[in-house]
C-alpha atoms as a PDB file:
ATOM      1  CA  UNK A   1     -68.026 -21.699 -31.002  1.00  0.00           C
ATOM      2  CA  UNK A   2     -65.540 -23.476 -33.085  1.00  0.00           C
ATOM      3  CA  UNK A   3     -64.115 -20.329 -34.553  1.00  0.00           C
ATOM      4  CA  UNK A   4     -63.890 -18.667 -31.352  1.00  0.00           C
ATOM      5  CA  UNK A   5     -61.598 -21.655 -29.899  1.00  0.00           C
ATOM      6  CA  UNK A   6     -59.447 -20.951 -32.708  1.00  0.00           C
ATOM      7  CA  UNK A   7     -59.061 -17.120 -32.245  1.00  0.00           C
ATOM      8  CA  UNK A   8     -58.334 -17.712 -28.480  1.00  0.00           C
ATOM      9  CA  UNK A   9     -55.856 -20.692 -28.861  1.00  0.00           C
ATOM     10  CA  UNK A  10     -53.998 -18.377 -31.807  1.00  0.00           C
ATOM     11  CA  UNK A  11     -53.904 -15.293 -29.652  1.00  0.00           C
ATOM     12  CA  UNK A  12     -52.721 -17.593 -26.277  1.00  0.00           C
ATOM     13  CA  UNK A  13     -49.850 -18.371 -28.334  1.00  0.00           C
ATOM     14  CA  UNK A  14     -48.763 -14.677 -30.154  1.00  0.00           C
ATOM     15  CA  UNK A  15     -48.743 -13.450 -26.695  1.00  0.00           C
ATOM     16  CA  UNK A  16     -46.954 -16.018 -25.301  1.00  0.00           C
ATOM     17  CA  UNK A  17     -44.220 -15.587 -28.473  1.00  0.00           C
ATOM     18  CA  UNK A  18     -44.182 -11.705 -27.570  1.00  0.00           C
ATOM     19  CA  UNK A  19     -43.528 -12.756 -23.614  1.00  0.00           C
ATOM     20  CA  UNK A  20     -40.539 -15.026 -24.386  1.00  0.00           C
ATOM     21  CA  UNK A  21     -39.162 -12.432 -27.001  1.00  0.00           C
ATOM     22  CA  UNK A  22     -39.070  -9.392 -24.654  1.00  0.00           C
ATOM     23  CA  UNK A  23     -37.524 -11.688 -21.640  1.00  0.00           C
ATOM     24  CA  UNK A  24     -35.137 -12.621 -23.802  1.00  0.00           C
ATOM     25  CA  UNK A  25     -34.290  -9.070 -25.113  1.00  0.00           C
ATOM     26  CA  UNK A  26     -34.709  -7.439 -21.511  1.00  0.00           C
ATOM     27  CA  UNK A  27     -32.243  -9.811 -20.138  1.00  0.00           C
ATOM     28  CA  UNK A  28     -29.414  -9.051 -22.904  1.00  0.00           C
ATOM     29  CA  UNK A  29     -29.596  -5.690 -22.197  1.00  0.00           C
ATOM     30  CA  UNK A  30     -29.125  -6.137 -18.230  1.00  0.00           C
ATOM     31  CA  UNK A  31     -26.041  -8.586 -18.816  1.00  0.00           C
ATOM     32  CA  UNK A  32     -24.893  -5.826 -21.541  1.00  0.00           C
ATOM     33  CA  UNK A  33     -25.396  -3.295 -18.598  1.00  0.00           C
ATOM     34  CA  UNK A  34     -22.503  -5.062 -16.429  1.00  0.00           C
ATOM     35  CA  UNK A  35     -20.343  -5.018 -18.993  1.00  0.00           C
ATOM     36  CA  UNK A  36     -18.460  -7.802 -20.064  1.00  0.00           C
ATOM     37  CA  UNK A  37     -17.768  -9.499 -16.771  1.00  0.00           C
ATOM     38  CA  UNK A  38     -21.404  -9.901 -16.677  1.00  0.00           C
ATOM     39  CA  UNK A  39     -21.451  -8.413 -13.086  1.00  0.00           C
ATOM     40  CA  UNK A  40     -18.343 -10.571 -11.372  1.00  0.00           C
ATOM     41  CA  UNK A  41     -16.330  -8.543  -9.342  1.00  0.00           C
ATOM     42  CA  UNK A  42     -12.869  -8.275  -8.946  1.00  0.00           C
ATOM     43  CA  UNK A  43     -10.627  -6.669  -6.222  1.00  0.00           C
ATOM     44  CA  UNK A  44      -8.052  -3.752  -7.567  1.00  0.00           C
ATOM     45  CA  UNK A  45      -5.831  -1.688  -5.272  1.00  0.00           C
ATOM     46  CA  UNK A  46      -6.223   1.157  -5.053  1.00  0.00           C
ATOM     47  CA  UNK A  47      -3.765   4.883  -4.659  1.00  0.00           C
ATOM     48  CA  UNK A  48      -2.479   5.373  -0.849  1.00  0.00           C
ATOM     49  CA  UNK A  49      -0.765   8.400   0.782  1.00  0.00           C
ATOM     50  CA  UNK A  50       1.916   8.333   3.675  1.00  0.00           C
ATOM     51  CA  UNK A  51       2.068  11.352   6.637  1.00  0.00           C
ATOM     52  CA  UNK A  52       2.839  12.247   9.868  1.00  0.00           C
ATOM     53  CA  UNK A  53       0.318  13.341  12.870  1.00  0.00           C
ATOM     54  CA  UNK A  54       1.606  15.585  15.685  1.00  0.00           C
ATOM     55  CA  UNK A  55      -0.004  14.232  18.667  1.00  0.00           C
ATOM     56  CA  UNK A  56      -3.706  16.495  19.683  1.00  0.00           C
ATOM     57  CA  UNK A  57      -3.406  17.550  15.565  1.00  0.00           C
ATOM     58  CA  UNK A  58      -4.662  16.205  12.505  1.00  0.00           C
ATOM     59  CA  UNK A  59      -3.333  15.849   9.159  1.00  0.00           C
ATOM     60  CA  UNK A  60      -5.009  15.482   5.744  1.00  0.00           C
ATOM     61  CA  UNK A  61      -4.464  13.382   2.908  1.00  0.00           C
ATOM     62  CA  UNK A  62      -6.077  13.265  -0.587  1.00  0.00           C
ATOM     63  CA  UNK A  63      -6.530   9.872  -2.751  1.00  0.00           C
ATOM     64  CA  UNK A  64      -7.691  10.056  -6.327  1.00  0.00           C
ATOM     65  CA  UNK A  65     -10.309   6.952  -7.003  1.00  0.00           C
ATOM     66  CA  UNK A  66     -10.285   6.335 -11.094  1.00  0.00           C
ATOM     67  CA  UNK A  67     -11.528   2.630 -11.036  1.00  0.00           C
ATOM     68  CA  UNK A  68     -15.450   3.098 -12.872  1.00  0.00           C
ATOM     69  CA  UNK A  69     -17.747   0.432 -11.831  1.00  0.00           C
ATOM     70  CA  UNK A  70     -16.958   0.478  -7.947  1.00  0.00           C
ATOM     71  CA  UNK A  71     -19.286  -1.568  -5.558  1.00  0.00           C
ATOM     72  CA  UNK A  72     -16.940  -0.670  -2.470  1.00  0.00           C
ATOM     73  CA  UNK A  73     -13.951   0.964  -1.317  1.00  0.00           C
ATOM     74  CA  UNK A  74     -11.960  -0.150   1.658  1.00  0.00           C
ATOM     75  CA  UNK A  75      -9.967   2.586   3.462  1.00  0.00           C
ATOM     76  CA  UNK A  76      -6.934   0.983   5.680  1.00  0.00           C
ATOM     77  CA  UNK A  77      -4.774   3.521   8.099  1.00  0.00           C
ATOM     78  CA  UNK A  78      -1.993   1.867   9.536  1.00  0.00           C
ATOM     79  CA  UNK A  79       0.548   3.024  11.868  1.00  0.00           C
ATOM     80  CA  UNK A  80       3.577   2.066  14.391  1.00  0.00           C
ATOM     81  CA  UNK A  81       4.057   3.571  17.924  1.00  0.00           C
ATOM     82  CA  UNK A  82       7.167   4.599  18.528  1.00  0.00           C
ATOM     83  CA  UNK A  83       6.594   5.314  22.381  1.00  0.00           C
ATOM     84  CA  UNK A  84       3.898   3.743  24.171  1.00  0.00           C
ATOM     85  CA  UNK A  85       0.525   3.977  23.322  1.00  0.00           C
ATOM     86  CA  UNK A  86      -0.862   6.016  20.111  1.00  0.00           C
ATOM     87  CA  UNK A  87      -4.906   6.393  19.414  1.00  0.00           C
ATOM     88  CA  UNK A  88      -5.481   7.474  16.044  1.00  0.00           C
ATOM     89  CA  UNK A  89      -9.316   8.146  14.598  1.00  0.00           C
ATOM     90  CA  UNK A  90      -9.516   8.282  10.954  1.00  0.00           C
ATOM     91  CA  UNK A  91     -12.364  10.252   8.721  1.00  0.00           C
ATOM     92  CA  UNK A  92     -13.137   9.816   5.216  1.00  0.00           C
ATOM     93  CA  UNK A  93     -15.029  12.140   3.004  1.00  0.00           C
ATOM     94  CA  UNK A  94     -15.532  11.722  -0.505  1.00  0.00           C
ATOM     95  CA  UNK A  95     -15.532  15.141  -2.528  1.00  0.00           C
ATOM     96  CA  UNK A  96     -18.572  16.493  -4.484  1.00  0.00           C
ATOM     97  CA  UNK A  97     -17.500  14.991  -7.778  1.00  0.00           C
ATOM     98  CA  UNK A  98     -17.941  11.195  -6.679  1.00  0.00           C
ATOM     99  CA  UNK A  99     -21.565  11.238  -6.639  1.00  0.00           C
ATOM    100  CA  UNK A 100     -21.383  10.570  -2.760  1.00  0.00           C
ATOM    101  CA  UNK A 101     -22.488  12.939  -0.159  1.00  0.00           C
ATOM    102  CA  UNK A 102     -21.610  10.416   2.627  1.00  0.00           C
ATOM    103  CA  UNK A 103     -18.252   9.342   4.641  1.00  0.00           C
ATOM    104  CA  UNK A 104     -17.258   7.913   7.423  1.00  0.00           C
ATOM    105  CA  UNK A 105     -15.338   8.386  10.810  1.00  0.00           C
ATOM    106  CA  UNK A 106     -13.915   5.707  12.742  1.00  0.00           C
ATOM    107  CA  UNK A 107     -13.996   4.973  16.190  1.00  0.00           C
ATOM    108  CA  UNK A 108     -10.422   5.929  18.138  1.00  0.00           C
ATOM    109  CA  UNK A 109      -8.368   2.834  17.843  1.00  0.00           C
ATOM    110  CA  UNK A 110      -4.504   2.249  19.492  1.00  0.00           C
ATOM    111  CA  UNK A 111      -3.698  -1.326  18.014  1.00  0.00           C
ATOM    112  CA  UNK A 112      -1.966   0.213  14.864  1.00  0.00           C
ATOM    113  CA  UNK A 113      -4.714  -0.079  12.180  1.00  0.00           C
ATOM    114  CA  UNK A 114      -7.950   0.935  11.385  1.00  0.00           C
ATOM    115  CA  UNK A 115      -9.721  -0.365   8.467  1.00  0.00           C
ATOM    116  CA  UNK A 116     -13.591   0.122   7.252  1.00  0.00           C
ATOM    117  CA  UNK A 117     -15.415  -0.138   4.132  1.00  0.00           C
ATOM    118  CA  UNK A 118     -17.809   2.362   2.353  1.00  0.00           C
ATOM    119  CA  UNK A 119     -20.254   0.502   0.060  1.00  0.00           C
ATOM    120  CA  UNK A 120     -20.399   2.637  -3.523  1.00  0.00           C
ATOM    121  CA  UNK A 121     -23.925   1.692  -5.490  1.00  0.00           C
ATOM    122  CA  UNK A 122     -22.846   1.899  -9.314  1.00  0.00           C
ATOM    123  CA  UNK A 123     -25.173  -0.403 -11.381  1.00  0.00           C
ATOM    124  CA  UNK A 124     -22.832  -1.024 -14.390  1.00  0.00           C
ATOM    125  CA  UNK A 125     -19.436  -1.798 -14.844  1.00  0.00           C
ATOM    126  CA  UNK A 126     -18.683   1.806 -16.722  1.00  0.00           C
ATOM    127  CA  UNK A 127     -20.616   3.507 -14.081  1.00  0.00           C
ATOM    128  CA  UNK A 128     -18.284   6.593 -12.508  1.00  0.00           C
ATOM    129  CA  UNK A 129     -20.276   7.073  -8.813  1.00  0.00           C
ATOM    130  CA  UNK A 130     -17.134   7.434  -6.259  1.00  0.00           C
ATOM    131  CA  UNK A 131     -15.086   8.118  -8.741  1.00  0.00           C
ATOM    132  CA  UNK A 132     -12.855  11.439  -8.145  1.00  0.00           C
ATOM    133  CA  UNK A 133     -11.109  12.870  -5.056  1.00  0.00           C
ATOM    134  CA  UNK A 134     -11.535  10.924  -1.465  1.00  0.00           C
ATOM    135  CA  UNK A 135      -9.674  13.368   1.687  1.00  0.00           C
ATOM    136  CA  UNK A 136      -8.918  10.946   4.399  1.00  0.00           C
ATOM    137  CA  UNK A 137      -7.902  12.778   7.937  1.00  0.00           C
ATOM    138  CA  UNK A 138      -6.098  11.689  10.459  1.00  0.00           C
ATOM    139  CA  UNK A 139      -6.515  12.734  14.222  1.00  0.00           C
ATOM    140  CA  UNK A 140      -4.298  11.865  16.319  1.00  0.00           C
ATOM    141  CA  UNK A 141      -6.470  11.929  19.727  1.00  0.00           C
ATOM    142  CA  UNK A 142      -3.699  10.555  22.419  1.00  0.00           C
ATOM    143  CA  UNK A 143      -0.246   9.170  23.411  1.00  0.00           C
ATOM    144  CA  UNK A 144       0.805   6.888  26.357  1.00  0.00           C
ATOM    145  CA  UNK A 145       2.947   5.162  27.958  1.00  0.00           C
ATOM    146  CA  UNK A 146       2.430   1.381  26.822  1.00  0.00           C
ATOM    147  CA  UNK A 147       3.171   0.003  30.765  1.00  0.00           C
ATOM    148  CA  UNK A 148       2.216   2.107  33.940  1.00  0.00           C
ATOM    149  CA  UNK A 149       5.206   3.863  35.534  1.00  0.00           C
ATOM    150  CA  UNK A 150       4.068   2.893  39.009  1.00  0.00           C
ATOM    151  CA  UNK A 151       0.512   1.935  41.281  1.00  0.00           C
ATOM    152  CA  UNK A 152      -1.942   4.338  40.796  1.00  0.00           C
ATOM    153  CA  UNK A 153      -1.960   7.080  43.651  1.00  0.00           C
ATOM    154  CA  UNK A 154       2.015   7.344  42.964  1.00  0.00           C
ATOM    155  CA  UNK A 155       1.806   7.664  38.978  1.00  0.00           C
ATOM    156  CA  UNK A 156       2.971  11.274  38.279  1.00  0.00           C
ATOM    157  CA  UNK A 157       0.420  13.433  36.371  1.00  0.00           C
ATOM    158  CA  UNK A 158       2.415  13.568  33.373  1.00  0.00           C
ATOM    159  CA  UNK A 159       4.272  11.337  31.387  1.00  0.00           C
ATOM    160  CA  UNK A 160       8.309  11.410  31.657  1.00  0.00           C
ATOM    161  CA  UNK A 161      10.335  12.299  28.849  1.00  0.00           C
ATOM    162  CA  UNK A 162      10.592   9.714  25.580  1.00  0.00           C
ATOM    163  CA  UNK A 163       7.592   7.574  26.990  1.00  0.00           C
ATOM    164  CA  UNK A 164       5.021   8.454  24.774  1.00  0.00           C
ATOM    165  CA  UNK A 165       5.415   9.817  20.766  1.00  0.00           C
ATOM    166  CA  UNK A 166       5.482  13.261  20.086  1.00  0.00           C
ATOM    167  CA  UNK A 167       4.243  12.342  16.442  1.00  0.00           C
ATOM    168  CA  UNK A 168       3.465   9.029  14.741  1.00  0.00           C
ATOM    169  CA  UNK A 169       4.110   8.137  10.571  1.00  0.00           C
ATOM    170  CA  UNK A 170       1.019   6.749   8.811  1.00  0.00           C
ATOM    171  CA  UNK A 171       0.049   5.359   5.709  1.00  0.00           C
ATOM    172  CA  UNK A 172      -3.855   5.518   4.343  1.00  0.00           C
ATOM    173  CA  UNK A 173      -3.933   2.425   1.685  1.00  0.00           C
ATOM    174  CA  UNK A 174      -7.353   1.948  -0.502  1.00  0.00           C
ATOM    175  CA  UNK A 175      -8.510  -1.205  -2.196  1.00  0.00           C
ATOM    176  CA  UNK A 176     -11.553  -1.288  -4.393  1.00  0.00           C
ATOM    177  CA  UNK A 177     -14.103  -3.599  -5.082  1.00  0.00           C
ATOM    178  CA  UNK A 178     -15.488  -3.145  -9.256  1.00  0.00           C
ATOM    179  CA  UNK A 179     -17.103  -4.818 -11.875  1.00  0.00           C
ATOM    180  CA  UNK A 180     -14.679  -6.924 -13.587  1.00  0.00           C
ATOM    181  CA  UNK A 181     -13.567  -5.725 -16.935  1.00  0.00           C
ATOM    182  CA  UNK A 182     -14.296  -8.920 -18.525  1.00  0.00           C
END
């Protein structure tokens, strides 16, 4: 009985040994996965375009993401009325070279910006998923006067001249979200 307390006690600790030793070895290759920031992030901005929307149209613009290691990608539209009232909707859609099959359309906003973020699942910091060509589109839904031109049964039916914009200049900046570099 002696002997076999012995083996036991002996074996107990080899595999205990073997435990620590592949813990150890499993987590240097996770923190080697991240790269050297060892999974920090850090906020880069990204490419933006500029255009101009004629009022019912849309207008397309194409932004080429190079940052590897992207966790997210935030998509800001911004524009100033000229005339009244402008509601702009903006779509995103990444190409089929990022990896991502998804987008994302906003809801029609008229207080001059519109700004959402599309969470990008790369696991390491070299890691190239939403990495290529992004087309953002701009729709520019309506234009109105920004106060009412009289009390609503006298309000004509349409808008007098140089009340509302005919067209509207934008600009579709990006900032990105990635592993930090180290």
């Amino acid at each position: 009985m002696h002997r076999d307390t012995v083996i036991g006690i002996v074996g107990v600790v080899i595999l205990v040994a073997a435990m620590v030793g592949v813990f150890t070895y499993e987590r240097g290759q996770a923190s080697g996965m991240l790269g050297p920031g060892g999974g920090a992030t850090e906020n880069v901005t990204g490419p933006s375009q500029t255009g101009t929307v004629a009022v019912g149209a849309s207008e397309d613009v194409d932004l080429a993401l190079d940052q590897t290691g992207m966790t997210n990608v935030t998509f800001t539209l911004r524009w100033t009325p000229g005339n009244g009232v402008d509601t702009l909707v903006l779509h995103v859609a990444p190409s089929n070279g990022t990896g991502l099959a998804t987008g994302y359309d906003s809801e029609p906003e008229d207080d001059g910006e519109i700004t959402f973020t599309i969470p990008v699942n790369n696991t390491a910091a070299d890691g190239t998923l939403g990495v290529g060509a992004w087309r953002a589109t701009v729709d520019f839904v309506s234009s109105s006067p920004s106060t009412p031109i009289g009390p609503p049964p006298v309000s004509p039916p349409v808008a007098p001249p140089n009340t509302t914009d005919a067209s509207v200049d934008f600009t579709v900046d990006t900032a990105l979200e990635a592993y930090a570099s180290g």
